[in-house]
N, C-alpha and C. Protein backbone atom coordinates (compact mmCIF):
# COMPACT_ATOMS: atom_id res chain seq x y z
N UNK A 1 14.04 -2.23 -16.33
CA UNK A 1 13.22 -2.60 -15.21
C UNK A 1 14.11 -3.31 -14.18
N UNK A 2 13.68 -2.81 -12.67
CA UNK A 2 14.64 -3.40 -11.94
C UNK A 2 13.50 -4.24 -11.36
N UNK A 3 14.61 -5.68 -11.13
CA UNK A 3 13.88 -6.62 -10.09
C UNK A 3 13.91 -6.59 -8.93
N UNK A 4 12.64 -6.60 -7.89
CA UNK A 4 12.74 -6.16 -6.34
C UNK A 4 12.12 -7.08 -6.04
N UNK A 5 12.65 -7.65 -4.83
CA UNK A 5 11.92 -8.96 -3.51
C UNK A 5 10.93 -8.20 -2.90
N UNK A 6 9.94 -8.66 -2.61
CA UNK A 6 8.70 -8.34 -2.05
C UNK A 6 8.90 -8.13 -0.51
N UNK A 7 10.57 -8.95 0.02
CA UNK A 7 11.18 -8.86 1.47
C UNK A 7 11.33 -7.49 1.28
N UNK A 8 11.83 -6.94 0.35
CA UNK A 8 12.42 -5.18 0.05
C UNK A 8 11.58 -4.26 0.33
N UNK A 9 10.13 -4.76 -0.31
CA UNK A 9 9.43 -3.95 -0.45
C UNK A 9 8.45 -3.92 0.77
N UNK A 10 8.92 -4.49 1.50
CA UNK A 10 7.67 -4.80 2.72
C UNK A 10 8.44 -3.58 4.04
N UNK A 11 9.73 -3.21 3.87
CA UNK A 11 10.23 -2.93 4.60
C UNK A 11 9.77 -0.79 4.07
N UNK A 12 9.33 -0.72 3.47
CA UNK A 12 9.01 0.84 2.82
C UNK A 12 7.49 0.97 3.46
N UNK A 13 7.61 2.54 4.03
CA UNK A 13 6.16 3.03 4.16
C UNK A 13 5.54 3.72 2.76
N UNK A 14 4.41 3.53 2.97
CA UNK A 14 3.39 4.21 1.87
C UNK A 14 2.96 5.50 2.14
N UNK A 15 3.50 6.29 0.87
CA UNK A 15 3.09 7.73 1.46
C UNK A 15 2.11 8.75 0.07
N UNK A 16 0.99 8.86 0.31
CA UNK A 16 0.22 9.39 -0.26
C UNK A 16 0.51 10.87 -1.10
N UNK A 17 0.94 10.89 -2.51
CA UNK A 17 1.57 12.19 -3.31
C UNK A 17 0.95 13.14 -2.93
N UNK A 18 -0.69 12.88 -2.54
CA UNK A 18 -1.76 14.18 -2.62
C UNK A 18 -1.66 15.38 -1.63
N UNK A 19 -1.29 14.24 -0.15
CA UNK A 19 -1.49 14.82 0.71
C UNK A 19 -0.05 14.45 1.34
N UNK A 20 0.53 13.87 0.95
CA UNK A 20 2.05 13.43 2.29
C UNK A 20 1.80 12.46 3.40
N UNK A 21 0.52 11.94 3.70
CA UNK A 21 0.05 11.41 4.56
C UNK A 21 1.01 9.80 4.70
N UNK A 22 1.38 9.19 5.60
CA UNK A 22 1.91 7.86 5.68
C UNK A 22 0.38 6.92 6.01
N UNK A 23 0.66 6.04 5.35
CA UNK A 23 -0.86 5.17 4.60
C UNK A 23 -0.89 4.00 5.86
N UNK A 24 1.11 3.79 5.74
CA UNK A 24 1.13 2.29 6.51
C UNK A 24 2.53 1.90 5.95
N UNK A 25 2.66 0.74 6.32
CA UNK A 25 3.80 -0.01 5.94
C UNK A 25 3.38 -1.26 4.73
N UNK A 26 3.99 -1.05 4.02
CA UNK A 26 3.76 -2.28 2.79
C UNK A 26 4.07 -3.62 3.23
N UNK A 27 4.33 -3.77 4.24
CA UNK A 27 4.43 -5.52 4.90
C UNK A 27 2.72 -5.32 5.53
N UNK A 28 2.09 -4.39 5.75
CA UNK A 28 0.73 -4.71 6.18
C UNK A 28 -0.57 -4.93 5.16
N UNK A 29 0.07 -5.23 3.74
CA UNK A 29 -0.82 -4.94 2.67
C UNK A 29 -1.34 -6.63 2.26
N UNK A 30 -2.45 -6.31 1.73
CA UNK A 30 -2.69 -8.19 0.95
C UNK A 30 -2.92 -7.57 -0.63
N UNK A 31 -2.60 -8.73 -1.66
CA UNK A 31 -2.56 -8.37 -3.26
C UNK A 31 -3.50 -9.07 -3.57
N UNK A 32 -4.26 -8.41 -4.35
CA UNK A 32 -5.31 -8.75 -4.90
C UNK A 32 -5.06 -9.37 -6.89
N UNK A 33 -4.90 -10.89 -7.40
CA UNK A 33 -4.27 -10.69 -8.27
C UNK A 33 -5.46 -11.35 -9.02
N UNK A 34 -5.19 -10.59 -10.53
CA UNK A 34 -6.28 -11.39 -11.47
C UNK A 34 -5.72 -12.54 -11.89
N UNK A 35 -6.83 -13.84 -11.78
CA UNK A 35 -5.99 -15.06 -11.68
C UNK A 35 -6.30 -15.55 -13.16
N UNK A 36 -7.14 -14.50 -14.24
CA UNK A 36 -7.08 -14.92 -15.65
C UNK A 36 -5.77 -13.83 -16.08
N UNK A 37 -5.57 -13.28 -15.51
CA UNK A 37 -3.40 -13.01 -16.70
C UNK A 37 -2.33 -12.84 -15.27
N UNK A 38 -2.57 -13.04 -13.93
CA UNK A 38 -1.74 -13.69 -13.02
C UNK A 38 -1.13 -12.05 -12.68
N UNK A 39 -1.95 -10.87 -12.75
CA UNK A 39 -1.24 -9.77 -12.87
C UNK A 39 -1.95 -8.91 -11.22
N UNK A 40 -1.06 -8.38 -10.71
CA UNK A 40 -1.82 -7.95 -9.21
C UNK A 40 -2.82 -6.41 -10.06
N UNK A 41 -3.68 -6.57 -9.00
CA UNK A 41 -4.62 -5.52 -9.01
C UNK A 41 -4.49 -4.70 -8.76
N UNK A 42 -4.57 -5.03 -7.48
CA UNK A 42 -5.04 -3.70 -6.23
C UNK A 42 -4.14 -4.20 -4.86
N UNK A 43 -3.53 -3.18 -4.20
CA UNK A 43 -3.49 -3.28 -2.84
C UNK A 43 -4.03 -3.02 -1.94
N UNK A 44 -4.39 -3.79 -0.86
CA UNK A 44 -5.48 -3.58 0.12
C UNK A 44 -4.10 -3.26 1.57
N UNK A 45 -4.20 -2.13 1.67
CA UNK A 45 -3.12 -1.72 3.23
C UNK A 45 -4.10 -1.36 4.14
N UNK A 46 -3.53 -2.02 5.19
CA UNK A 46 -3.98 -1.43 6.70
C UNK A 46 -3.57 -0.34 7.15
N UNK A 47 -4.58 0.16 7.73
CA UNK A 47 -3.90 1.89 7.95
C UNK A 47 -2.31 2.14 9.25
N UNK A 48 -2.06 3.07 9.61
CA UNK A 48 -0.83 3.27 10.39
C UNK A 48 -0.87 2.40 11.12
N UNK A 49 -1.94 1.73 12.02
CA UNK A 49 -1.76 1.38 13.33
C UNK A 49 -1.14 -0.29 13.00
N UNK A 50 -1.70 -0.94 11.56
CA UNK A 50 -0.79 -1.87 11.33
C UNK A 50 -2.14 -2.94 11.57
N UNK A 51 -1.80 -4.13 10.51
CA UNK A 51 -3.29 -5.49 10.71
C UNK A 51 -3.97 -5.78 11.95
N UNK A 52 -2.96 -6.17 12.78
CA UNK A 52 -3.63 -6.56 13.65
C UNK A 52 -4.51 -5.57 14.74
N UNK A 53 -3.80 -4.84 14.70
CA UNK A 53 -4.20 -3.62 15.59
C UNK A 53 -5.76 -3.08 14.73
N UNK A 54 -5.25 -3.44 13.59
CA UNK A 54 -7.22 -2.73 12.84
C UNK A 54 -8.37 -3.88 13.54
N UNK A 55 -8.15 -4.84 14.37
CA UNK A 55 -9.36 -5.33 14.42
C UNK A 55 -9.56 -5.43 16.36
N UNK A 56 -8.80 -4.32 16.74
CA UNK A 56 -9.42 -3.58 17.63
C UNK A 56 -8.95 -2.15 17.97
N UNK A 57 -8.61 -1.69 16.93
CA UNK A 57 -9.33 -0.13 16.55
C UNK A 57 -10.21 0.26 15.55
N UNK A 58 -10.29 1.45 15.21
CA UNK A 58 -10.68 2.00 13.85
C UNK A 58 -9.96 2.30 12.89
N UNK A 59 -8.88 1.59 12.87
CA UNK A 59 -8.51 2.21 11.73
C UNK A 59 -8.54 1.88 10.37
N UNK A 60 -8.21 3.22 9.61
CA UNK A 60 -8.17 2.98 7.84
C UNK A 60 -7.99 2.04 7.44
N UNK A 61 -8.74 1.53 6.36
CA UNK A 61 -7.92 0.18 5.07
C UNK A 61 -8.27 1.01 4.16
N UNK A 62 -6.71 0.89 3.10
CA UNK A 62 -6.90 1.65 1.91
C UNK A 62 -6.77 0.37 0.81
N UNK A 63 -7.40 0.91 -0.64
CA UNK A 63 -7.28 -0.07 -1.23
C UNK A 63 -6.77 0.82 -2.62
N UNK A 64 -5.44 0.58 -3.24
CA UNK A 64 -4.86 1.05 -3.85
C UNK A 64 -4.32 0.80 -5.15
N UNK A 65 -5.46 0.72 -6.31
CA UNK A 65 -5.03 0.14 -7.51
C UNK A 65 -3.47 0.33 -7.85
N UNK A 66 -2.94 -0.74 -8.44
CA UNK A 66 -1.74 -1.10 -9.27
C UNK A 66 -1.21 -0.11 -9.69
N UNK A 67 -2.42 0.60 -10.52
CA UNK A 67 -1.92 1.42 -11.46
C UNK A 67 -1.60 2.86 -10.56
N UNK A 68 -1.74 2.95 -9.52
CA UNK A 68 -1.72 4.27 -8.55
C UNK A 68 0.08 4.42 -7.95
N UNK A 69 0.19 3.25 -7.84
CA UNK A 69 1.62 3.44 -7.64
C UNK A 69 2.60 3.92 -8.18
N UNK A 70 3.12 5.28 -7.92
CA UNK A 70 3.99 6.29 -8.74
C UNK A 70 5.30 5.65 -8.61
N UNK A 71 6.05 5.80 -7.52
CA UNK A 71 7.01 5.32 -7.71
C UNK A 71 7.66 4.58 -6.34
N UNK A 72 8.50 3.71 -6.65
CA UNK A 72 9.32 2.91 -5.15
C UNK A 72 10.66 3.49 -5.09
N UNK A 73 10.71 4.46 -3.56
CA UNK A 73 11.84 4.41 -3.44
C UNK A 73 12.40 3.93 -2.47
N UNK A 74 13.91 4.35 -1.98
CA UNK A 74 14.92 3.85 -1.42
C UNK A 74 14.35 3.46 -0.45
N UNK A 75 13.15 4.66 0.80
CA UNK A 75 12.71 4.04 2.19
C UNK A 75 10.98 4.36 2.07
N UNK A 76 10.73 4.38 0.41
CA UNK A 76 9.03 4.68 0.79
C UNK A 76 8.60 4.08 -0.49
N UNK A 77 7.15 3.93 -0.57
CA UNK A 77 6.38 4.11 -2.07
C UNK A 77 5.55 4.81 -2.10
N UNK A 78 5.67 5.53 -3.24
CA UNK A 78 4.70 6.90 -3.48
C UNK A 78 3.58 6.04 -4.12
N UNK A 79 2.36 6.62 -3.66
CA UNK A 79 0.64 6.22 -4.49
C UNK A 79 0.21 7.21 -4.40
N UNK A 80 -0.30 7.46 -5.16
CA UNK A 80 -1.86 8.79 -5.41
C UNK A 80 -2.99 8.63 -5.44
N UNK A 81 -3.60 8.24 -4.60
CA UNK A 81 -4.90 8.25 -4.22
C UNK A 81 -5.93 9.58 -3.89
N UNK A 82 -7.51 9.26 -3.76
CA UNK A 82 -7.90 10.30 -3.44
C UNK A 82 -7.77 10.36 -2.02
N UNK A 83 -7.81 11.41 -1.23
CA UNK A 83 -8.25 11.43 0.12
C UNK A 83 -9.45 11.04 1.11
N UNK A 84 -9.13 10.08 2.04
CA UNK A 84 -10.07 9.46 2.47
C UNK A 84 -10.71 10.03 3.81
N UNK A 85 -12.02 10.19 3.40
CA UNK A 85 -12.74 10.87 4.75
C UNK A 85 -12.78 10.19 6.01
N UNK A 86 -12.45 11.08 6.90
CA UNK A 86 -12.26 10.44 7.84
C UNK A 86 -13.19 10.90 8.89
């Protein structure tokens, strides 16, 4: 297991296995952690346009269990989610 700074990981876009779609950037996400075993949940990402910008547009929030995250790489993280209607 490799250890990664959360600075590292903020700097990768999120890109959906199903569809290829870019979700957002992982610096726009909040963690949702269970505070009885201190273990994250879920990620809640703001869609492309980025936080602040969602609260005067429309855009997406995805919310992306733990366990969905395939893999982190060099300039992305893969999740598999279902596709969200839009």
């Amino acid at each position: 297991m490799e250890v990664v700074r959360f600075s590292d990981l903020a700097s990768k876009e999120v890109i959906n296995f199903g569809n290829g779609k870019c979700l957002g950037q992982f610096s726009d996400c909040d963690l949702c952690i269970d505070p009885a075993t201190g273990k994250i949940k879920e990620v809640t990402l703001a869609g492309r346009s980025g936080f602040i910008s969602s609260f005067f547009t429309n855009s997406p929030m995805y919310v992306i269990p733990w366990q969905a995250i395939i893999r982190v790489g060099v300039d992305t993280i893969i999740v598999s989610i279902p596709e969200k209607k839009e």
